[in-house]
Protein backbone atom coordinates (compact mmCIF):
# COMPACT_ATOMS: atom_id res chain seq x y z
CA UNK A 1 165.41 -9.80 32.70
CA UNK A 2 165.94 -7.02 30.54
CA UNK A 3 165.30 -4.33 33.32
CA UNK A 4 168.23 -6.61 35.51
CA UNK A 5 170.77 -6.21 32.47
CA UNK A 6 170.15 -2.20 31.91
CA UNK A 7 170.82 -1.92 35.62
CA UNK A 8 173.61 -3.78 35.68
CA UNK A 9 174.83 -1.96 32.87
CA UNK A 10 174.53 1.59 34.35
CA UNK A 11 176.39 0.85 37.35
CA UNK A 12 179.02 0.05 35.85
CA UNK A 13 179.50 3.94 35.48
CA UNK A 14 181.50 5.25 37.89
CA UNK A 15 182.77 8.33 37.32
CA UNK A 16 180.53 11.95 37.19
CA UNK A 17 180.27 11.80 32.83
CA UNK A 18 176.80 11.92 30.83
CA UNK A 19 176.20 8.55 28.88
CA UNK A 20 173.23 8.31 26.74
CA UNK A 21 171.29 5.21 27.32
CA UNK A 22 168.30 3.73 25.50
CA UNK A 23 166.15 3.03 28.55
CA UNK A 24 163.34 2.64 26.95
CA UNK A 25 162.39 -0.99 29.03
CA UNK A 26 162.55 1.32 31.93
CA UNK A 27 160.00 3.89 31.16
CA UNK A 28 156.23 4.44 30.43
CA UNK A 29 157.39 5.32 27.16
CA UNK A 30 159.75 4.50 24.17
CA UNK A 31 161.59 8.00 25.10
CA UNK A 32 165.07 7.52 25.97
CA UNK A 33 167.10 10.08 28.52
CA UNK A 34 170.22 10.27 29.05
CA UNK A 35 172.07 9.19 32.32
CA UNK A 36 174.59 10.67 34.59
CA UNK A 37 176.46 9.28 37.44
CA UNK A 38 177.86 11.15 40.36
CA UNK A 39 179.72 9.81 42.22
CA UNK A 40 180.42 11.50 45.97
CA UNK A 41 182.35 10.14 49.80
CA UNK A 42 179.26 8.00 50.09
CA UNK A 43 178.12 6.57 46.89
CA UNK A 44 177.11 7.76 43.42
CA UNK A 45 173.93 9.18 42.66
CA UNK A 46 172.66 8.09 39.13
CA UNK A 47 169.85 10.33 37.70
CA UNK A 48 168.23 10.40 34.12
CA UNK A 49 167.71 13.11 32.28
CA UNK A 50 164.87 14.22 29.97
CA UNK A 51 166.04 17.18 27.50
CA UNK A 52 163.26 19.33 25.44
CA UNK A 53 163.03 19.18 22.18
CA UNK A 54 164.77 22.78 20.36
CA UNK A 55 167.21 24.95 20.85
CA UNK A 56 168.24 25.32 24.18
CA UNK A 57 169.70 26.75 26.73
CA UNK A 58 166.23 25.46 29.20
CA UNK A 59 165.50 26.13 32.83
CA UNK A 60 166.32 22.75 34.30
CA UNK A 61 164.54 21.03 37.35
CA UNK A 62 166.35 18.21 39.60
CA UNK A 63 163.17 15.75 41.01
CA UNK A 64 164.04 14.13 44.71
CA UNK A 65 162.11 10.79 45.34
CA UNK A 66 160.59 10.16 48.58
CA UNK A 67 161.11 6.93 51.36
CA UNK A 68 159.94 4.75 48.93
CA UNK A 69 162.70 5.03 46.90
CA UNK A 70 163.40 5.62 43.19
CA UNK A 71 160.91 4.37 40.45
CA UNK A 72 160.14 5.08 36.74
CA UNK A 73 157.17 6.97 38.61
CA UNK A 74 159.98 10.13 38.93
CA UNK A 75 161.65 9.32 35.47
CA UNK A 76 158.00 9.83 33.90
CA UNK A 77 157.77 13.19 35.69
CA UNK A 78 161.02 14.62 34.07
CA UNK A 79 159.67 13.57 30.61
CA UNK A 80 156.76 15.65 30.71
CA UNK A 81 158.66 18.47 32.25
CA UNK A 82 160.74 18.13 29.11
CA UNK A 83 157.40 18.25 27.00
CA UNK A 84 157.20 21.61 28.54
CA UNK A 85 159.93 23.42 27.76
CA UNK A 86 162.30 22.19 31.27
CA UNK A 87 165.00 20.02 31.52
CA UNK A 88 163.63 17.36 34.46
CA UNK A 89 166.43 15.57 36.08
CA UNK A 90 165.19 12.56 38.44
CA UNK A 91 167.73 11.36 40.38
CA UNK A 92 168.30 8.25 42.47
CA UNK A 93 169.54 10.18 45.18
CA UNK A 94 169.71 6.99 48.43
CA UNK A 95 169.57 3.37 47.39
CA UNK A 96 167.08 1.10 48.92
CA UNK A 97 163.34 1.62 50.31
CA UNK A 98 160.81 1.46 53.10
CA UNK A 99 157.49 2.80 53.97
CA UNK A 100 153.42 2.11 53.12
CA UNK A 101 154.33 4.42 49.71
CA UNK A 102 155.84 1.35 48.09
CA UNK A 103 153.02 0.14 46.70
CA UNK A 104 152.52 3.19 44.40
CA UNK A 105 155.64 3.31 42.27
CA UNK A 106 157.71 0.76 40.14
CA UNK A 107 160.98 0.59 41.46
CA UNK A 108 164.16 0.95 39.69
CA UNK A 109 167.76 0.15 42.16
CA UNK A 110 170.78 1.27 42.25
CA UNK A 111 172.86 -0.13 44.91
CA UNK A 112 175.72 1.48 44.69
CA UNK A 113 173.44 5.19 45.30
CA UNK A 114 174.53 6.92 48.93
CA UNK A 115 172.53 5.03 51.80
CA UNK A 116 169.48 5.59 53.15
CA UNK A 117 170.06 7.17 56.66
CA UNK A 118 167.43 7.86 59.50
CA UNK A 119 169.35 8.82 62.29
CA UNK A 120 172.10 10.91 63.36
CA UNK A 121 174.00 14.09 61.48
CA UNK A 122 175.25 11.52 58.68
CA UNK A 123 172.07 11.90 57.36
CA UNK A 124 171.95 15.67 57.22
CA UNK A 125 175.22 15.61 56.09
CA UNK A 126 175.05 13.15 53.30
CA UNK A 127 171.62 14.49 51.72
CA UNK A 128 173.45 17.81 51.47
CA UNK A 129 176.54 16.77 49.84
CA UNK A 130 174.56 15.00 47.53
CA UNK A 131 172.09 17.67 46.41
CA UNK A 132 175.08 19.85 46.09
CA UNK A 133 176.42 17.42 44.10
CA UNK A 134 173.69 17.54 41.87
CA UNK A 135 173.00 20.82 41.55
CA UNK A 136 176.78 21.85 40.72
CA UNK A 137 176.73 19.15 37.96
CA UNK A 138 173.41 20.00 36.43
CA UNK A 139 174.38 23.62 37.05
CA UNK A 140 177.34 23.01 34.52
CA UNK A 141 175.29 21.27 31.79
CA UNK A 142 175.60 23.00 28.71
CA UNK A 143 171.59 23.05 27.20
CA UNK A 144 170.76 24.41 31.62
CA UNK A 145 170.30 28.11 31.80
CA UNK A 146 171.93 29.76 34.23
CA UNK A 147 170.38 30.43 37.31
CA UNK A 148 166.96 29.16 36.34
CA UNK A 149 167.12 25.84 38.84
CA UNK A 150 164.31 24.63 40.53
CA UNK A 151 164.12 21.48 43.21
CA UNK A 152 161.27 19.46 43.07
CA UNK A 153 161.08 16.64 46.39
CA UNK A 154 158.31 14.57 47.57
CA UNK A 155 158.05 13.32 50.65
CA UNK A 156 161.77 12.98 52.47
CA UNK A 157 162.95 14.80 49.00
CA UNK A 158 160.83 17.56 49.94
CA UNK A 159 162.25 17.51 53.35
CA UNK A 160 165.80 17.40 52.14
CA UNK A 161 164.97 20.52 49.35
CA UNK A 162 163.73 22.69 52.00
CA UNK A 163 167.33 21.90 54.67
CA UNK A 164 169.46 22.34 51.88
CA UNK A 165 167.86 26.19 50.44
CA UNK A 166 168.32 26.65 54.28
CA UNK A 167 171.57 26.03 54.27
CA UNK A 168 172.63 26.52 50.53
CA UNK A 169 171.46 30.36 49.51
CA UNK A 170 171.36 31.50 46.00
CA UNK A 171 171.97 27.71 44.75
CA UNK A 172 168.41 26.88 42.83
CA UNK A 173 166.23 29.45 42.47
CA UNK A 174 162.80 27.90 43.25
CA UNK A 175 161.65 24.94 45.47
CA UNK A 176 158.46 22.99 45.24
CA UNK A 177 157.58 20.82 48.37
CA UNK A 178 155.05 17.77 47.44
CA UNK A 179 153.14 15.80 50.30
CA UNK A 180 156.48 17.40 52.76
CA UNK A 181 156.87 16.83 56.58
CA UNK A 182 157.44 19.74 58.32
CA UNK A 183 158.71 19.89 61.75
CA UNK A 184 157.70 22.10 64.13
CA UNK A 185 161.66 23.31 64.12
CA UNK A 186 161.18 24.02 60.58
CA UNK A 187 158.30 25.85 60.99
CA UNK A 188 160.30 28.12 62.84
CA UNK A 189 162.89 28.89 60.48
CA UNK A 190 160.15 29.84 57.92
CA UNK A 191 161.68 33.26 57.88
CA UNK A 192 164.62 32.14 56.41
CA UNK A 193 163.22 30.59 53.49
CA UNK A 194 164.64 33.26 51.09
CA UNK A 195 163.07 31.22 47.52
CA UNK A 196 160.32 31.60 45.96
CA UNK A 197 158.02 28.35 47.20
CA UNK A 198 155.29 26.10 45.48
CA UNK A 199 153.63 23.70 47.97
CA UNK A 200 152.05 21.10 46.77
CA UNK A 201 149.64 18.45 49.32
CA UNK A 202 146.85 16.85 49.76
CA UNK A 203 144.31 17.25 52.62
CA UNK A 204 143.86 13.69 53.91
CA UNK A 205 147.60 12.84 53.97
CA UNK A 206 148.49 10.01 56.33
CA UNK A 207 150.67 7.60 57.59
CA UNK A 208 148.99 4.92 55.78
CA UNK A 209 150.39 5.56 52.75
CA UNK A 210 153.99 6.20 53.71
CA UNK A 211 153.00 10.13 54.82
CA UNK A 212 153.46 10.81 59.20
CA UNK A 213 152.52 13.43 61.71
CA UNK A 214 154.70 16.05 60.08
CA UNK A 215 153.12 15.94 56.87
CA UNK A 216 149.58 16.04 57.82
CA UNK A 217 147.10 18.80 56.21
CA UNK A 218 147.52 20.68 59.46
CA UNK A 219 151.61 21.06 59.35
CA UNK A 220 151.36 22.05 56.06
CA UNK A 221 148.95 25.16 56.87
CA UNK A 222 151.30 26.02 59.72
CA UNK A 223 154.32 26.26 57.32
CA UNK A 224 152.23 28.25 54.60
CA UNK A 225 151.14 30.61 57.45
CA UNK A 226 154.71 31.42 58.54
CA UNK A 227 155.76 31.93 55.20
CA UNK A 228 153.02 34.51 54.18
CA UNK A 229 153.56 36.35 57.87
CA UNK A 230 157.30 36.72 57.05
CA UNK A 231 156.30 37.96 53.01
CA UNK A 232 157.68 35.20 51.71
CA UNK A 233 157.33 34.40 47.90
CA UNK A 234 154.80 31.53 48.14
CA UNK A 235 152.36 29.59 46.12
CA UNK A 236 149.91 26.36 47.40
CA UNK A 237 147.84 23.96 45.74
CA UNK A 238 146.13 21.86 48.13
CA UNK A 239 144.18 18.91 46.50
CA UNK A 240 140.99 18.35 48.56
CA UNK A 241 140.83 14.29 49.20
CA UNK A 242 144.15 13.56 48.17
CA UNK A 243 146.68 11.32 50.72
CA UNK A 244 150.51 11.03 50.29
CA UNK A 245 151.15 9.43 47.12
CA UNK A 246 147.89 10.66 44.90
CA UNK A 247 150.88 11.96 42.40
CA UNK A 248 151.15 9.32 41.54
CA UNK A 249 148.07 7.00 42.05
CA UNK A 250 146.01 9.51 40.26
CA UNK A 251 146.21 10.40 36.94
CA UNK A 252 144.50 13.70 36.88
CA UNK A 253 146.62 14.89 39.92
CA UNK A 254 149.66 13.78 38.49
CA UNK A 255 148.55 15.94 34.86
CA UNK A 256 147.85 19.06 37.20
CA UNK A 257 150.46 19.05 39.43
CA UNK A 258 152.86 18.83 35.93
CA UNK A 259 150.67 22.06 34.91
CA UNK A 260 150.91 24.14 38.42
CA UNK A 261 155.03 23.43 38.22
CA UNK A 262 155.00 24.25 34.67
CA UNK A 263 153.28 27.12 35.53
CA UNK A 264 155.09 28.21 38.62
CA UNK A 265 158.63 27.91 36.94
CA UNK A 266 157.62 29.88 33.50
CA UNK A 267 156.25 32.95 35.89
CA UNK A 268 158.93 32.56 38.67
CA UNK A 269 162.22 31.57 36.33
CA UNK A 270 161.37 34.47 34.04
CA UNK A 271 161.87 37.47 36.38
C-alpha cells in the first residue's frame, strides 16, 4: 500500500523540476534520493537521483534499465555509485515490461513514462529524444561536473546508449554496455564509436533469462574485436558463467561490476 501511494504521489509531477522525496519504502535502504521528472512529446521520464556525500561538483552517471523494466534493482545501483564519489541517476526511461528478466528485479511503474516501442523508427526516435532529454537536464544540475557524463544501459539500455553516442557526439563522455545486443549492423559501425567503452557480459548469456541472439558471448567478442581493430578506447570484463541478469541475481557480480565502473570512470573522467 505504501509503495501504491509514493507512486501515485510522484506522478503527479509533471513538469521537468527536482523534488526531494523520502523514498525510503522503495529502496534496499533507508537512503532517500531525490526525484526528477521530465517530461518530453511522448511521456515523462521520472528518474531518482543518488548525490555523494561532500562538496561537489561530481562526475554524474545516468543508469538505463533493460526490457524488464524499471525496479529498485537500478535505484540501488545509483546509491552505491554515490558511495563512490558519482552522482548515479536511474531513470525510468519506457513504462511497462516484458521478457524472462522479470523475475530478477522488483518493479517500480510509472505509467505515465514514454512507451515501450519494438517496432518501427518511433522507437529509435523516442529512445533518443529521451536520453537527450536526460542528459541535457542532468547536464545542467548544479553538484554534475561538466563534461564528466557517463551512460550506463543494460540490456535494451545498453542498446539505446550505444545508438545514441552514434548519433549524439561529444554528449557523455563514457559508455558502459552491460549484458548488450549487438547487431551485426552495429558491429559495423564500430569505427564510429568515438567514446571511451567499458563492456560488461557474461559468457553464458541467453534468451532464457530475457538476453537473445544478439547478446550472446559470441556478439559481444565480435563488437570488442572491431573496436580494438579500429583503436578504439575500450575496456571488457567478461564474467565466466554469468547469463543476462547475474547483476543483479548475484551479489558478488553486482559488488564488482560497481568496482570496474567505479574504476573505469575515476581513470577515464579524469583525463
Amino acid at each position: 500500500m505504501k509503495l501504491i501511494l509514493l507512486v501515485s504521489f510522484l506522478l503527479c509531477f509533471q513538469c521537468a523540476g527536482s523534488q526531494s522525496v523520502d523514498t525510503s519504502s522503495l529502496l534496499p535502504s533507508s537512503d532517500s534520493v531525490d526525484w526528477i521528472s521530465i517530461k518530453t512529446d511522448s511521456g515523462v521520464i521520472h528518474a531518482a537521483i543518488a548525490i555523494p556525500a561532500g562538496k561537489g561538483p561530481f562526475p554524474a552517471i545516468i543508469i538505463l534499465h533493460g526490457t524488464h523494466g524499471f525496479a529498485r534493482e537500478y535505484v540501488h545501483l545509483a546509491q552505491e555509485f554515490a558511495k563512490n564519489g558519482i552522482v548515479g541517476i536511474a531513470a525510468c526511461w519506457f513504462a511497462g515490461r516484458k521478457g524472462g528478466g522479470q523475475k530478477f528485479i522488483t518493479p517500480i511503474d510509472f505509467n505515465d513514462a514514454p512507451p515501450l516501442v519494438d517496432a518501427g523508427e518511433d522507437r529509435f526516435r523516442i529512445a533518443r529524444v529521451t536520453i537527450d532529454s536526460l542528459v541535457g537536464k542532468v547536464s545542467a544540475l548544479p553538484y554534475v561536473k561538466k563534461n564528466q557524463l557517463a551512460l550506463f544501459g543494460h540490456s535494451r539500455g545498453g542498446g539505446a546508449s550505444l545508438a545514441y553516442v552514434l548519433t549524439h557526439p561529444h554528449k557523455v563522455q563514457v559508455i558502459i554496455l552491460n549484458s548488450t545486443g549487438y547487431p551485426p549492423d552495429v558491429i559495423k559501425r564500430a569505427s564510429e564509436v568515438n567514446i571511451r567503452v567499458l563492456m560488461i557480459h557474461g559468457t553464458e548469456n541467453n534468451p532464457d533469462e530475457g538476453g537473445s541472439s544478439l547478446s550472446n558471448i559470441e556478439m559481444a567478442r565480435q563488437f570488442e574485436t572491431a573496436l580494438r581493430s579500429a583503436r578504439k578506447d575500450i575496456q571488457v570484463k567478461y564474467f565466466d558463467g554469468s547469463g543476462h541478469n547475474a547483476l543483479f541475481s548475484n551479489s558478488a557480480q553486482f559488488d564488482e561490476t560497481v568496482k570496474q565502473v567505479v574504476t573505469f570512470l575515476r581513470k577515464k573522467l579524469s583525463n
